[in-house]
N, C-alpha and C. Protein backbone atom coordinates (compact mmCIF):
# COMPACT_ATOMS: atom_id res chain seq x y z
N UNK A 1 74.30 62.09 73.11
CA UNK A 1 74.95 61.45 71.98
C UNK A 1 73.88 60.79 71.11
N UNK A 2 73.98 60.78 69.26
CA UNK A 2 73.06 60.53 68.97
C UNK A 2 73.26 58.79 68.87
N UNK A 3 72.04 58.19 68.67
CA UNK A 3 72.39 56.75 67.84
C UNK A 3 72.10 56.80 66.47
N UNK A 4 72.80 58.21 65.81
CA UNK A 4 72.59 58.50 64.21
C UNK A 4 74.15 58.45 63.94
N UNK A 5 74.81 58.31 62.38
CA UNK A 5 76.90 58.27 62.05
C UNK A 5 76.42 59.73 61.15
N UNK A 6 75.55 60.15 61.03
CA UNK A 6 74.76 61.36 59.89
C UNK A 6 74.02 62.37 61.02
N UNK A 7 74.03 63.57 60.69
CA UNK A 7 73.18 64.22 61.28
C UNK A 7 71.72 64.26 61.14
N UNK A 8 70.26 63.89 62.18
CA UNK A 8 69.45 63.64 61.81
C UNK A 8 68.76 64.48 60.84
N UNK A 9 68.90 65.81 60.81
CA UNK A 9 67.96 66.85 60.50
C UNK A 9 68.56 66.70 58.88
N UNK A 10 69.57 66.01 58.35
CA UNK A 10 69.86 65.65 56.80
C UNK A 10 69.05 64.36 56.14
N UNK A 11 69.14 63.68 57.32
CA UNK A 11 67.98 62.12 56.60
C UNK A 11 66.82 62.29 56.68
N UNK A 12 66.07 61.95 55.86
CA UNK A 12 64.74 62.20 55.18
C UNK A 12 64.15 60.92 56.28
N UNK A 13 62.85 60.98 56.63
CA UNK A 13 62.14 60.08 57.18
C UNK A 13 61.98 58.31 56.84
N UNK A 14 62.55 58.28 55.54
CA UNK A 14 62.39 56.80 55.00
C UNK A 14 63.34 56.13 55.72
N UNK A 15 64.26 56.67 56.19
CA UNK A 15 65.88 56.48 56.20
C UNK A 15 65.97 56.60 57.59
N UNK A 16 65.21 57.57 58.57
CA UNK A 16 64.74 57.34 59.88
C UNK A 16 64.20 56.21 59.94
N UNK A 17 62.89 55.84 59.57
CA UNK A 17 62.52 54.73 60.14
C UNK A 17 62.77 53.82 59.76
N UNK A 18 64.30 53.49 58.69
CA UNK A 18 64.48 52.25 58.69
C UNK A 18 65.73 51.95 59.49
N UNK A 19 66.38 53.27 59.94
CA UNK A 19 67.57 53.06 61.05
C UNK A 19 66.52 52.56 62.66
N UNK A 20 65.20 53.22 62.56
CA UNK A 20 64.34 52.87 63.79
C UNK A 20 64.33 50.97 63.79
N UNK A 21 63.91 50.89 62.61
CA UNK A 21 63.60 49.36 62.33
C UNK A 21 64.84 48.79 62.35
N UNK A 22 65.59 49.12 62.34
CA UNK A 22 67.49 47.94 62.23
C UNK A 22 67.33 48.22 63.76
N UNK A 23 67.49 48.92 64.61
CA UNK A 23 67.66 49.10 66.23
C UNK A 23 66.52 48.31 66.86
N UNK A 24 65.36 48.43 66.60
CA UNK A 24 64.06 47.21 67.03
C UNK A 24 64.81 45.74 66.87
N UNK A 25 65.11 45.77 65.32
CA UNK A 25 65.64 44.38 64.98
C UNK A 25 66.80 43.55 65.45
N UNK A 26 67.47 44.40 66.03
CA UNK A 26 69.07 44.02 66.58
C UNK A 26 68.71 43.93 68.34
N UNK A 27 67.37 44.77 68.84
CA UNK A 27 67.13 44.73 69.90
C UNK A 27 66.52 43.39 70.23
N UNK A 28 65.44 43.31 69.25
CA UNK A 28 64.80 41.78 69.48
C UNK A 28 65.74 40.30 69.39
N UNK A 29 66.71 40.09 68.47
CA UNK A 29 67.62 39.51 68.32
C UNK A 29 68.45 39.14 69.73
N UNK A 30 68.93 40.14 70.31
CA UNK A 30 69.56 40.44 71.24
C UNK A 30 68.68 39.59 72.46
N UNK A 31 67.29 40.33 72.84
CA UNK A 31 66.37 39.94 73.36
C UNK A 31 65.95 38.23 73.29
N UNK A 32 66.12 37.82 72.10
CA UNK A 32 65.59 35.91 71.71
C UNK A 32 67.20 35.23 72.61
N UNK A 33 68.04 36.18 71.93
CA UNK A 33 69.25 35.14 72.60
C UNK A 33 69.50 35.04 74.45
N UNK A 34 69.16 36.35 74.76
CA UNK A 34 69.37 36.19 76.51
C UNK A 34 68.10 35.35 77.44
N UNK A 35 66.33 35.49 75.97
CA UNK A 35 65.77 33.86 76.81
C UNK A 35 65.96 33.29 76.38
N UNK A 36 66.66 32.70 75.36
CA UNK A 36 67.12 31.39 75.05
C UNK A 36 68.06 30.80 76.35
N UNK A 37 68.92 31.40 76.40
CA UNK A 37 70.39 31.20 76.85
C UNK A 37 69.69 30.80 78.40
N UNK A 38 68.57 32.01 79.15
CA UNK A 38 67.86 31.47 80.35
C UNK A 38 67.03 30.54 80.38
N UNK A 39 66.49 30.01 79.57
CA UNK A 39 65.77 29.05 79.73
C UNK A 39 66.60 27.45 79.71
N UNK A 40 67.56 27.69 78.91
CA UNK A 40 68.63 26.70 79.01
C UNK A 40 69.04 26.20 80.05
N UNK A 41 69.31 27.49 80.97
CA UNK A 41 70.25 27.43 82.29
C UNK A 41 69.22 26.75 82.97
N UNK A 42 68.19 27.10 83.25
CA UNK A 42 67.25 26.76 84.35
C UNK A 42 66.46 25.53 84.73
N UNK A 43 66.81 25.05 85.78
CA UNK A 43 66.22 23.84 85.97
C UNK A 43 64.27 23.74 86.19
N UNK A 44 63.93 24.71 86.36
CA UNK A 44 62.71 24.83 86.96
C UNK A 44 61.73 24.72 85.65
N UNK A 45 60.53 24.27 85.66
CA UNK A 45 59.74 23.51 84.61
C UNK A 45 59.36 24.90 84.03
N UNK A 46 58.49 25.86 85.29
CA UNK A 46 57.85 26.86 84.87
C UNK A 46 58.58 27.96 84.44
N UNK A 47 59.79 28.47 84.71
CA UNK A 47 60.68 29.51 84.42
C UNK A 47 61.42 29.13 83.29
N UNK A 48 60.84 27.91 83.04
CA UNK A 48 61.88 27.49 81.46
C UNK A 48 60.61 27.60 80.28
N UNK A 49 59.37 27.68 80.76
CA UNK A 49 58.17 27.66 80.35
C UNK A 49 57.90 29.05 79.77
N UNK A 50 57.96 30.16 80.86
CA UNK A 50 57.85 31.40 81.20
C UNK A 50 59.00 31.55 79.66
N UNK A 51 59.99 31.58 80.36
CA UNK A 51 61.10 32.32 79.24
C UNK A 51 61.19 32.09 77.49
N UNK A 52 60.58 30.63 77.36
CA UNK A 52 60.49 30.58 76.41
C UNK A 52 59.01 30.96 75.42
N UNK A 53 58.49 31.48 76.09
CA UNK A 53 57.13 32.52 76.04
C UNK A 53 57.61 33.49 75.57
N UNK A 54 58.57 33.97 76.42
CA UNK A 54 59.12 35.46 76.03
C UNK A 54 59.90 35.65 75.21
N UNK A 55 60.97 34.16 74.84
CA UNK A 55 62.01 34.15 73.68
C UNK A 55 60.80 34.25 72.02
N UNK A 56 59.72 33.20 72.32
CA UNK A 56 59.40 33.41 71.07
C UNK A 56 57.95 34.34 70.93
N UNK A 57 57.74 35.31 71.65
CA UNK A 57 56.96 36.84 71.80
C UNK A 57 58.11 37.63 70.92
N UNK A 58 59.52 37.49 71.26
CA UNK A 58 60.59 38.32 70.62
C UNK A 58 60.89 38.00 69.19
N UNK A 59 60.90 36.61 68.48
CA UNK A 59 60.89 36.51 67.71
C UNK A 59 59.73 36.77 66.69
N UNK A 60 58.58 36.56 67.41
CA UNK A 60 57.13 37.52 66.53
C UNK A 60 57.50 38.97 65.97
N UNK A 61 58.33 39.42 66.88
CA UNK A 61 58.81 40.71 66.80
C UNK A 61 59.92 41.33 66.02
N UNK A 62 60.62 40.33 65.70
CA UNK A 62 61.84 40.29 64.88
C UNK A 62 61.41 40.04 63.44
N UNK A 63 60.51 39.19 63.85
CA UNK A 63 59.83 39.03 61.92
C UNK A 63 58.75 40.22 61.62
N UNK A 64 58.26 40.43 62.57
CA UNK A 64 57.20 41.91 61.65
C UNK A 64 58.42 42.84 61.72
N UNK A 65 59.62 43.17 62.26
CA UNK A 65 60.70 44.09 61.29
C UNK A 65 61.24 43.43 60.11
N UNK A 66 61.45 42.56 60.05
CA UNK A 66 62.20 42.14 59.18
C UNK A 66 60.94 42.04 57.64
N UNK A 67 59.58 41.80 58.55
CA UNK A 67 58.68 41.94 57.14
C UNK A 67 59.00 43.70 56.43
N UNK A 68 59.02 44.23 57.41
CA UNK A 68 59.07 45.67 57.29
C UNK A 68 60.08 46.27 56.34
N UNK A 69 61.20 45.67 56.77
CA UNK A 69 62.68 45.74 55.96
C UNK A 69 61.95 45.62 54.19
N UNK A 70 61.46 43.91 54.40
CA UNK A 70 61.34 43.42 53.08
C UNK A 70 60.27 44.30 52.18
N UNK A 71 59.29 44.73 53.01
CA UNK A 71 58.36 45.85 52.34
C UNK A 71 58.70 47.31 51.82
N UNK A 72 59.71 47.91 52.68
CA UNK A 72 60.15 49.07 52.07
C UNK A 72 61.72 49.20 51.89
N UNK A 73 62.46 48.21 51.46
CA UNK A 73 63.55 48.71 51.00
C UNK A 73 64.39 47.17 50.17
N UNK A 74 64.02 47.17 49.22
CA UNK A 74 64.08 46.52 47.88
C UNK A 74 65.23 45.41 47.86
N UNK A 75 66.81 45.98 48.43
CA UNK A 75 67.44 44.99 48.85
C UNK A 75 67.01 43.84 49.99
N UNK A 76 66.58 44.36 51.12
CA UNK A 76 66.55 43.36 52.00
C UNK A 76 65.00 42.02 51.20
N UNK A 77 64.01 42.58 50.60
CA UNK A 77 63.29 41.86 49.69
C UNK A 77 64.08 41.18 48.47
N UNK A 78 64.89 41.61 48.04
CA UNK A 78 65.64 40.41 47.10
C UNK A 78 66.47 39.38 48.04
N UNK A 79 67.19 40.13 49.03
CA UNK A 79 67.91 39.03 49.62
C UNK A 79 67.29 37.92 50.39
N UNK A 80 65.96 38.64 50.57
CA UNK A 80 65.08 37.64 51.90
C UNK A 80 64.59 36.80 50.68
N UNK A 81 64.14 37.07 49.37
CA UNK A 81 63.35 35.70 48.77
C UNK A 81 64.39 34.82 48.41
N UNK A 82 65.80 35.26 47.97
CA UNK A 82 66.80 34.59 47.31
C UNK A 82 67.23 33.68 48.35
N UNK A 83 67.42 33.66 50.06
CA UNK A 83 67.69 32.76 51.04
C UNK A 83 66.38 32.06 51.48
N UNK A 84 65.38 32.69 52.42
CA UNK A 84 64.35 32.33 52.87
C UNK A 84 63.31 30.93 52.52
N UNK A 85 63.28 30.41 53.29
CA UNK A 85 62.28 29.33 52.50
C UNK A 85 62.45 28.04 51.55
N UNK A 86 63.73 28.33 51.77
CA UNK A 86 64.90 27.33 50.65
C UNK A 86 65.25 25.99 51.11
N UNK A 87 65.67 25.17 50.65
CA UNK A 87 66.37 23.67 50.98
C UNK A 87 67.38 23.60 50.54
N UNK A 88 68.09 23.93 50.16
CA UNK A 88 69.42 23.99 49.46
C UNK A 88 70.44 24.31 50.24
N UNK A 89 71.90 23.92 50.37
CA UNK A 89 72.54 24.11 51.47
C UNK A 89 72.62 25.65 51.18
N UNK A 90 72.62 26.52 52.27
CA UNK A 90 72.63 28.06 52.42
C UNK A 90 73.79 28.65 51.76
N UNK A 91 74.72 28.01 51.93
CA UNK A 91 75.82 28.73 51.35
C UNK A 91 76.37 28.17 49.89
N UNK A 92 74.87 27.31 49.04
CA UNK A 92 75.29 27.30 48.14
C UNK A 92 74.14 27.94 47.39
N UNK A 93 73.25 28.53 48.14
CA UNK A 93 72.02 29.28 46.87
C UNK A 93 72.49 30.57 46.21
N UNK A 94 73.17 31.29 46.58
CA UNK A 94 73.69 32.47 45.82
C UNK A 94 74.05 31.80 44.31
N UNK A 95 74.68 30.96 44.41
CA UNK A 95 75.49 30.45 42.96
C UNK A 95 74.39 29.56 42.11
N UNK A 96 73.37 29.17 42.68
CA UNK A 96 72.08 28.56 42.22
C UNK A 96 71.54 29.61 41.51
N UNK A 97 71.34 30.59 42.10
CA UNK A 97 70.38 32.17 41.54
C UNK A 97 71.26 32.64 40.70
N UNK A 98 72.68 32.88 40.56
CA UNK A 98 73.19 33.58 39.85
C UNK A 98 73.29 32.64 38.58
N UNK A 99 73.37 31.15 38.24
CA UNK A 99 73.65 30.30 37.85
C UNK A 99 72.05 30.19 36.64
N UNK A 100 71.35 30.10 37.37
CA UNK A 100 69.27 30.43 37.05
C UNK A 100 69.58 31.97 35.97
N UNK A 101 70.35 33.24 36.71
CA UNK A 101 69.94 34.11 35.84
C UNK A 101 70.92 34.53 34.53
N UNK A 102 72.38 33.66 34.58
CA UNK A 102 72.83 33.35 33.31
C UNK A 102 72.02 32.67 32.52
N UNK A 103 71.39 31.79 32.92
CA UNK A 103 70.82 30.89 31.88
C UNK A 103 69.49 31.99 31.19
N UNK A 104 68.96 32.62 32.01
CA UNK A 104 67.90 33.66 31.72
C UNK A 104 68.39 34.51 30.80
N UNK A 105 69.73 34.93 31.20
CA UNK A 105 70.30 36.29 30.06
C UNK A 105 70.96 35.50 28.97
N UNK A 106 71.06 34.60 29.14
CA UNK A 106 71.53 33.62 27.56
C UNK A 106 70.16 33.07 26.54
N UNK A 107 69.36 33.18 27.38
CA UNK A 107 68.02 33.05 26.60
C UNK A 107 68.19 31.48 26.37
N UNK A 108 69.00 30.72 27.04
CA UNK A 108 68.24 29.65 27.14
C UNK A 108 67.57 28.69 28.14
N UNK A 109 66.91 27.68 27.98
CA UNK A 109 66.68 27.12 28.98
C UNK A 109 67.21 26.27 30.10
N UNK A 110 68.57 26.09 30.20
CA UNK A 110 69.50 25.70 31.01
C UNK A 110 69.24 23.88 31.21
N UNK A 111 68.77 23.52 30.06
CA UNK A 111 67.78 21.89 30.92
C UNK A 111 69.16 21.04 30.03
N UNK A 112 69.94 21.38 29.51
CA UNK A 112 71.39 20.15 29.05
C UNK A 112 71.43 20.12 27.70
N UNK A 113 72.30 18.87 27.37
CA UNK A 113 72.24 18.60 26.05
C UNK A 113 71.11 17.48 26.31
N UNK A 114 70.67 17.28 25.08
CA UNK A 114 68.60 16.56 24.96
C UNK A 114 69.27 15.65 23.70
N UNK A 115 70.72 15.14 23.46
CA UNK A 115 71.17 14.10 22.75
C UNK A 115 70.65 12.85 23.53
């Protein structure tokens, strides 16, 4: 059975390795949450030590895909600069950016009335 919804021999290689890179990425993900979740459980100094070694080895790993994403495929690079790195409550920056690029396509500077 494949882990392709398309037959492979129709998708072009870009499109391979970015279904390769979503399966790494969902693997590592997967991977941060089961040592998280063990290191939690565990009373022992060194096995809580150990695991969380390995939780954040997985997350090293989750960000060079996700750099990967952002390098070759144009959406996940708009969406990663438009959230990423931000202070703003998360679920209100979409309307910040969209809010920034009315003011851009109105050609003005969005700074008020200057009465």
């Amino acid at each position: 059975m494949s882990e392709y919804h398309e037959l492979e021999e129709k998708m072009n290689e870009k499109t391979l390795n970015t279904a390769r890179i979503l399966n790494s990425l969902k693997e590592e993900v997967e991977a941060v949450n089961w040592y998280n979740q063990r290191a939690s459980a565990t009373s022992d100094p060194e096995v809580k030590a150990i695991l969380e070694h390995n939780r954040d080895e997985e997350v090293e790993h989750a960000a060079m895909a996700l750099e990967w994403l952002r390098r070759n495929v144009p959406a996940w690079e708009e969406e990663l600069g438009t959230y990423l790195f931000t202070e703003a409550p998360i679920t209100e920056i979409e309307e910040e950016v969209e809010g920034e690029e009315e003011a851009e396509d109105s050609g003005g500077l969005d700074i008020g009335n200057m009465k």
